[in-house]
N, C-alpha and C. Protein backbone atom coordinates (compact mmCIF):
# COMPACT_ATOMS: atom_id res chain seq x y z
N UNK A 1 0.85 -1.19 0.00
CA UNK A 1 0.00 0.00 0.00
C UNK A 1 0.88 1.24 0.00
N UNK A 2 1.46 1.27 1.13
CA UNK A 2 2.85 2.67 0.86
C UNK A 2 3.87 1.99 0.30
N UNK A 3 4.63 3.16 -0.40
CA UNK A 3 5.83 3.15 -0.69
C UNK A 3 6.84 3.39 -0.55
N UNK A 4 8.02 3.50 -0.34
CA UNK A 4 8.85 3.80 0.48
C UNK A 4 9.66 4.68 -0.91
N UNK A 5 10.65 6.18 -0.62
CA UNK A 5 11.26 6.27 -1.85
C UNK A 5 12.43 6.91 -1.15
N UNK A 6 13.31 6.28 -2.16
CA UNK A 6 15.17 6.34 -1.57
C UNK A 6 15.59 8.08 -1.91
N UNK A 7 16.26 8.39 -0.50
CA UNK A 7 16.83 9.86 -0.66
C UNK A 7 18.34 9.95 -0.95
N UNK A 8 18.61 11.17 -1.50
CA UNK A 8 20.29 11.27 -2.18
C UNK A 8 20.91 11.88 -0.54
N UNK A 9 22.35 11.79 -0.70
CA UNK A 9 23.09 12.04 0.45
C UNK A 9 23.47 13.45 0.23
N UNK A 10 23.29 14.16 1.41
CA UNK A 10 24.58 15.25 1.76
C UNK A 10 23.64 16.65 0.77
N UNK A 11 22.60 17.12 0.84
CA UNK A 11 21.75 17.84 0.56
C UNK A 11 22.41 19.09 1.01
N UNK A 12 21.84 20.34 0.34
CA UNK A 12 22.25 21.96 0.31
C UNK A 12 20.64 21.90 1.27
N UNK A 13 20.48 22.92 1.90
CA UNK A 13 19.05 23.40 2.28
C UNK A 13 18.15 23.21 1.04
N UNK A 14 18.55 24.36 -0.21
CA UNK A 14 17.75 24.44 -0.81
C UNK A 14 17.20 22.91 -1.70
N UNK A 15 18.46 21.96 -1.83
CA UNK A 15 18.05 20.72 -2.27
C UNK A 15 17.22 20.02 -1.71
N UNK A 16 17.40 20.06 -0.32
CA UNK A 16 16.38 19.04 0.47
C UNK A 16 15.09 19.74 0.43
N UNK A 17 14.83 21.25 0.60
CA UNK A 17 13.32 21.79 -0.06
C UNK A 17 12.99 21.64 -1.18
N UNK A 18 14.07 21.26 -2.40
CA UNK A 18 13.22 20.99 -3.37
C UNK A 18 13.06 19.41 -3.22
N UNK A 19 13.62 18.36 -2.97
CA UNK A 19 13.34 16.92 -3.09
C UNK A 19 12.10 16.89 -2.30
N UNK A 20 12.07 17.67 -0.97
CA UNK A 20 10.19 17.52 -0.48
C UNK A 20 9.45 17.82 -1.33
N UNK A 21 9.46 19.15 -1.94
CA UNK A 21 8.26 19.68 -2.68
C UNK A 21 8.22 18.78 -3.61
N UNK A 22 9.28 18.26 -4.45
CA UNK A 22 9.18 17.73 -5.96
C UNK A 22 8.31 16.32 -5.16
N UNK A 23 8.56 15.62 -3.80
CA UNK A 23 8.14 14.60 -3.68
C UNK A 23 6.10 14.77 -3.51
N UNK A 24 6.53 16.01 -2.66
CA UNK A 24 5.23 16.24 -2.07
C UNK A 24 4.09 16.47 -3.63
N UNK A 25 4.44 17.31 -4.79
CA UNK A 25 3.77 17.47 -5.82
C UNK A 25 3.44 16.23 -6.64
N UNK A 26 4.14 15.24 -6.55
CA UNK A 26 4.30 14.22 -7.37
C UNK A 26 3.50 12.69 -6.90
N UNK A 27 2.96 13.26 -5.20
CA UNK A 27 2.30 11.87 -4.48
C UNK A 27 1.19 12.75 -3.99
N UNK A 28 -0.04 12.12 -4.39
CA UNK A 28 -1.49 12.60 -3.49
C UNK A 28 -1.43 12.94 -2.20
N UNK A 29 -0.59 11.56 -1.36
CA UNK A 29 -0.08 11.82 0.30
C UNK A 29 1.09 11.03 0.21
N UNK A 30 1.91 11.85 1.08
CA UNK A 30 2.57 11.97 1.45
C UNK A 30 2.83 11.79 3.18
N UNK A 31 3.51 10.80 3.30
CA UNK A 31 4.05 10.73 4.93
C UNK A 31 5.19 10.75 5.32
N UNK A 32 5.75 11.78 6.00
CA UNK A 32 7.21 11.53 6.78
C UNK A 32 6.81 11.47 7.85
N UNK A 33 7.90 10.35 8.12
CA UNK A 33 7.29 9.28 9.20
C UNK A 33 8.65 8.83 9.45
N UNK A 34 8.56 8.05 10.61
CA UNK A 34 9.68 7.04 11.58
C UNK A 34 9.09 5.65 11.65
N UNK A 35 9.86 4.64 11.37
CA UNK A 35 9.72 3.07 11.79
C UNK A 35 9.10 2.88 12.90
N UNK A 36 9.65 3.68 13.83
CA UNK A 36 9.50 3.51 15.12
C UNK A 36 8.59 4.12 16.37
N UNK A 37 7.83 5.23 14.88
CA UNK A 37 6.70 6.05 15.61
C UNK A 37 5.34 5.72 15.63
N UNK A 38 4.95 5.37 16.67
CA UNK A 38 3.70 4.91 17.03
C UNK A 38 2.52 5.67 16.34
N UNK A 39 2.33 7.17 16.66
CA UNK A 39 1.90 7.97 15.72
C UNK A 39 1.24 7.73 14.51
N UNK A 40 3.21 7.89 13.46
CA UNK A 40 3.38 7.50 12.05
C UNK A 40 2.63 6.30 11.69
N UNK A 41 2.36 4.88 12.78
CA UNK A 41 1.81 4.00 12.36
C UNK A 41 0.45 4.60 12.21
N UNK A 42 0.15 5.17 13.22
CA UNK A 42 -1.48 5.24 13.08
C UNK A 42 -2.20 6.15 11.94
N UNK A 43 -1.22 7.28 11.27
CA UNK A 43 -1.21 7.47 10.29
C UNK A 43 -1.13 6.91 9.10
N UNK A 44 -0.29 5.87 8.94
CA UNK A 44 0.02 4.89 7.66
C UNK A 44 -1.83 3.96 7.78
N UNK A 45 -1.80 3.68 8.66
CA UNK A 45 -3.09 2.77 9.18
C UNK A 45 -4.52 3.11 8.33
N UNK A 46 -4.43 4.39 9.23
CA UNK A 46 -5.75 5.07 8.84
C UNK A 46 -5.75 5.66 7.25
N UNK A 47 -4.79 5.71 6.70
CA UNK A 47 -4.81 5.41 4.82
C UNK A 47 -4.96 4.17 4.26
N UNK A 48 -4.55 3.64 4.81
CA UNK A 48 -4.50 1.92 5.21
C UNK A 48 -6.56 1.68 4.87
N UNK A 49 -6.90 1.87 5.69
CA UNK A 49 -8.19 0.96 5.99
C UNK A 49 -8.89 2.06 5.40
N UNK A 50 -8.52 3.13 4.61
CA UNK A 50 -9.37 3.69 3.60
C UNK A 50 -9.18 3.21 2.19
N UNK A 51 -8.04 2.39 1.91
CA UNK A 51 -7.99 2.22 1.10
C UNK A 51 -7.36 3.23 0.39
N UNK A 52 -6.51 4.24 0.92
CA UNK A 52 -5.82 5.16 0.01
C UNK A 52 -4.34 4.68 -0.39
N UNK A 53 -3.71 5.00 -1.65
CA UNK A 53 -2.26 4.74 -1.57
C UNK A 53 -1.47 6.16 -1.11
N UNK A 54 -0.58 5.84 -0.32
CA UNK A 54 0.24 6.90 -0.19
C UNK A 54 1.47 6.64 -0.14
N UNK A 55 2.44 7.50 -0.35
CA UNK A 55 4.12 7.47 -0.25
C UNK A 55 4.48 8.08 1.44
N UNK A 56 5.57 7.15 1.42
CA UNK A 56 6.11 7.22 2.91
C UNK A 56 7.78 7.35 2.53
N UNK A 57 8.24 8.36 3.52
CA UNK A 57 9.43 8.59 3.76
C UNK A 57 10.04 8.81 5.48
N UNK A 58 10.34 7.47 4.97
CA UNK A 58 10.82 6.96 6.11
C UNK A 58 12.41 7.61 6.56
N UNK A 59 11.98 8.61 7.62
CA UNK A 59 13.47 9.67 8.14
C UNK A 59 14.12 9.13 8.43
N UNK A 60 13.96 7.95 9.67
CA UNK A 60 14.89 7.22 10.09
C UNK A 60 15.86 6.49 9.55
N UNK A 61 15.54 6.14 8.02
CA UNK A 61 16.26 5.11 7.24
C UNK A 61 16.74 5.51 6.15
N UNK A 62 16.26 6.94 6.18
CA UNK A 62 17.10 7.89 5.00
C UNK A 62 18.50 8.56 5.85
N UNK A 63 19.51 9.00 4.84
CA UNK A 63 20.81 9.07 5.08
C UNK A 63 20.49 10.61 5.11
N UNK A 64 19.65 11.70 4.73
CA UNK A 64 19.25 12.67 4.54
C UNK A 64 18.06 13.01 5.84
N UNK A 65 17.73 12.20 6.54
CA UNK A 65 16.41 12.37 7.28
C UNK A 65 16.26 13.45 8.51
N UNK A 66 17.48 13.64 8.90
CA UNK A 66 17.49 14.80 10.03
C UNK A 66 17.59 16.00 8.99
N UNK A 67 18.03 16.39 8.16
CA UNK A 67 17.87 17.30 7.28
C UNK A 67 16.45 17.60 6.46
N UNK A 68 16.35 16.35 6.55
CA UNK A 68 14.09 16.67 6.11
C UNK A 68 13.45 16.87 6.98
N UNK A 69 13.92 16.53 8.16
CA UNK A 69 13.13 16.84 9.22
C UNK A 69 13.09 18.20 10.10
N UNK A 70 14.24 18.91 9.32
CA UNK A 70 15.13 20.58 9.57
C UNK A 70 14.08 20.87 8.90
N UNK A 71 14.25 20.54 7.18
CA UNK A 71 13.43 21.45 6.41
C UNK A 71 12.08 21.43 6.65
N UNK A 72 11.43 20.52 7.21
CA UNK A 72 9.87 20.16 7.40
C UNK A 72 9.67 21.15 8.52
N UNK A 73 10.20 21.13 9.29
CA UNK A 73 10.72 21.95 10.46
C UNK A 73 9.90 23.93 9.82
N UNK A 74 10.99 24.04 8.75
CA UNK A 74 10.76 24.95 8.32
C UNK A 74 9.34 25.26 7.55
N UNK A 75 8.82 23.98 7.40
CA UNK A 75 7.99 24.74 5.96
C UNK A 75 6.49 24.44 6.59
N UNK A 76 6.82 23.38 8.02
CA UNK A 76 5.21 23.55 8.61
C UNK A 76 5.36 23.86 9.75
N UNK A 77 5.99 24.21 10.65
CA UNK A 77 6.38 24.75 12.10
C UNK A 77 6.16 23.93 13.18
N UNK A 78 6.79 22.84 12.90
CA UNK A 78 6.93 21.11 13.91
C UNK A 78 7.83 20.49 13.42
N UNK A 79 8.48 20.24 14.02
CA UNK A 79 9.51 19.10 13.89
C UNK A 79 9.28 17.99 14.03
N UNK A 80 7.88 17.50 14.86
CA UNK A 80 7.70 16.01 15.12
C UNK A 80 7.36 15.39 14.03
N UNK A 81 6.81 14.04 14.08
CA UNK A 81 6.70 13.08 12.61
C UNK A 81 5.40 12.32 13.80
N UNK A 82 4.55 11.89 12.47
CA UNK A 82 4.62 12.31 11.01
C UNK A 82 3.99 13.79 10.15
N UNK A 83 4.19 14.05 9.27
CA UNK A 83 4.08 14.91 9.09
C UNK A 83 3.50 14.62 7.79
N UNK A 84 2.10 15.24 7.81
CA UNK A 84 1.30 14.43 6.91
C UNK A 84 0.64 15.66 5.46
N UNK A 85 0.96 15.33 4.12
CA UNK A 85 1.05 16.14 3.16
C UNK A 85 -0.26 15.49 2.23
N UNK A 86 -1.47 16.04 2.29
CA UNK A 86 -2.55 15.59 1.07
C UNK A 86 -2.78 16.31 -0.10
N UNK A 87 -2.74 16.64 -1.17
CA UNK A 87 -2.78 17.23 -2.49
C UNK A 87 -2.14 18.32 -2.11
N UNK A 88 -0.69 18.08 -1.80
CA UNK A 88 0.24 18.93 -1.83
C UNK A 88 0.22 20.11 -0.84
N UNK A 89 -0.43 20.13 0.03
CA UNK A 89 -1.12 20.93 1.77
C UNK A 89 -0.33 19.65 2.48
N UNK A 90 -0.23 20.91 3.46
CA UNK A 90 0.12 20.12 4.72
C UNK A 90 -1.13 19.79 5.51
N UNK A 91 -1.36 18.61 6.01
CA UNK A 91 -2.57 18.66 6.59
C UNK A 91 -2.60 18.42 8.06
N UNK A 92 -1.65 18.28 8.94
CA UNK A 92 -0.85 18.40 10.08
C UNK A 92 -0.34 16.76 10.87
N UNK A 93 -0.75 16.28 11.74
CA UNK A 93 0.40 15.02 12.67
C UNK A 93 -0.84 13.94 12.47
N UNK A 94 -0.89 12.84 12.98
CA UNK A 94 -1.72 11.79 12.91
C UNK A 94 -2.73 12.28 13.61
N UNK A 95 -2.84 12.95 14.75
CA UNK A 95 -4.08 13.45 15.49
C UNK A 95 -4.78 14.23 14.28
N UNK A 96 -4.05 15.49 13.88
CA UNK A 96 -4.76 15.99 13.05
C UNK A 96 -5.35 15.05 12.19
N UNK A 97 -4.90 14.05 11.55
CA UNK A 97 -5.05 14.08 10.21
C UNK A 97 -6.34 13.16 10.60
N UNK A 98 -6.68 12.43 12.04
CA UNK A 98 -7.36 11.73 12.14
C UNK A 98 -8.92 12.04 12.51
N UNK A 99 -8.16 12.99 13.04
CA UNK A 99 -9.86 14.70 13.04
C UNK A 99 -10.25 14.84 11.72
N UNK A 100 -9.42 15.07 10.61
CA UNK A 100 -9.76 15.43 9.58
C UNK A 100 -11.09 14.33 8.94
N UNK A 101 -10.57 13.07 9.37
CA UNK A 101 -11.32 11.65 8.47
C UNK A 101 -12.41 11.42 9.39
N UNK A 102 -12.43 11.60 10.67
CA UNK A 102 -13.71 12.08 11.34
C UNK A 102 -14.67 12.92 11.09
N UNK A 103 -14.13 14.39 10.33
CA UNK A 103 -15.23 14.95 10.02
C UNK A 103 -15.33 15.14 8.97
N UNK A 104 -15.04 14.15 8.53
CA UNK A 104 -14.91 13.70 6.89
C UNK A 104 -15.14 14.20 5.55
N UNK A 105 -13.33 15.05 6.33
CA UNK A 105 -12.78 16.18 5.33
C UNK A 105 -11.62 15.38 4.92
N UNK A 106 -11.04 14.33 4.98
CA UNK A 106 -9.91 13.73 4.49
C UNK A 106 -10.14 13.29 3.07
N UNK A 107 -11.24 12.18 2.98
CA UNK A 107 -11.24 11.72 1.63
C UNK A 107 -11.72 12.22 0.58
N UNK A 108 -12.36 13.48 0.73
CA UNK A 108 -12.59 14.19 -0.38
C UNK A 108 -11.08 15.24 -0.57
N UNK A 109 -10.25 15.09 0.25
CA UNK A 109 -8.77 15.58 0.18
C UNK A 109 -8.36 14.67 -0.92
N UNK A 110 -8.24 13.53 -1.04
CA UNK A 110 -7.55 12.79 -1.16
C UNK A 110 -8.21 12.53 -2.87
N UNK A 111 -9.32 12.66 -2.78
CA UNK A 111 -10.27 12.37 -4.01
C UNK A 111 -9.98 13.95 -5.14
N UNK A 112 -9.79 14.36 -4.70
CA UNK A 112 -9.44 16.18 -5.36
C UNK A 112 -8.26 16.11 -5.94
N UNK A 113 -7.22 15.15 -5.60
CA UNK A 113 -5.96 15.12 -5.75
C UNK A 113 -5.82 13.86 -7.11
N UNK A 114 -6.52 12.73 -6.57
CA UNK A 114 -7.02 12.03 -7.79
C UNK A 114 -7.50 12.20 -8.91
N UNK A 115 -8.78 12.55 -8.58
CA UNK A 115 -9.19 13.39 -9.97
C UNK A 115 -8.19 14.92 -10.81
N UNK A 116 -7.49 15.02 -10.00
CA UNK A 116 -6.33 16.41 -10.26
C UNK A 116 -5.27 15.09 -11.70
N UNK A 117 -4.88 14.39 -11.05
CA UNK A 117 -3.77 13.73 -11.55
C UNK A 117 -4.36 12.67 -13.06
N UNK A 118 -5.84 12.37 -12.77
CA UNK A 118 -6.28 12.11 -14.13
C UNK A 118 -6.51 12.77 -15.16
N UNK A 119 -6.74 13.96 -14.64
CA UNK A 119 -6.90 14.82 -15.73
C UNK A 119 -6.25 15.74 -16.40
């Protein structure tokens, strides 16, 4: 269901803002996330049992990941993970994102972004 996608080493600032954005424009959702974050799971999950596909970038296992997690830092004002991106918006941490599918503003997120990319 996710995908995992491999990061280059030893990034400028401005490189690692563009490899997010180019990633973030190029995947409906988007997750930066940790192996090891309880959170991040419950985020991967809850795309999971909607049946959505999303891309995951996994910080911990990228050679670049404290540096995405600088720039993420910068571009949504949290450093924690996961850090959750739907048609190219930030849509905020697993709590948020799980409010969102509660008041079921997520999958028409997610459906906007679909129909964006077919057409």
């Amino acid at each position: 269901m996710g995908s995992s996608l491999p990061t280059s080493v030893g990034l400028s600032n401005d490189a690692a803002m563009n490899q997010i954005q180019e990633i973030i424009s190029e995947n409906c959702v988007v997750i930066f996330s940790k192996t090891t974050c309880s959170y991040c799971k419950m985020a991967k999950k809850l795309f999971e049992d909607m049946n959505v596909n999303y891309t995951v970038v996994e910080l911990d296992m990228s050679t670049n990941g404290s540096q995405f997690q600088d720039t993420l830092e910068q571009m949504t004002g949290g450093r924690t993970v996961p850090r959750v991106f739907v048609n190219g918006t930030f849509v905020g941490g697993a709590t948020d994102t799980q409010r969102l599918h509660e008041e079921g503003k997520l999958l028409p997120l997610v459906h906007q972004c679909q129909v964006k990319r077919k057409s």
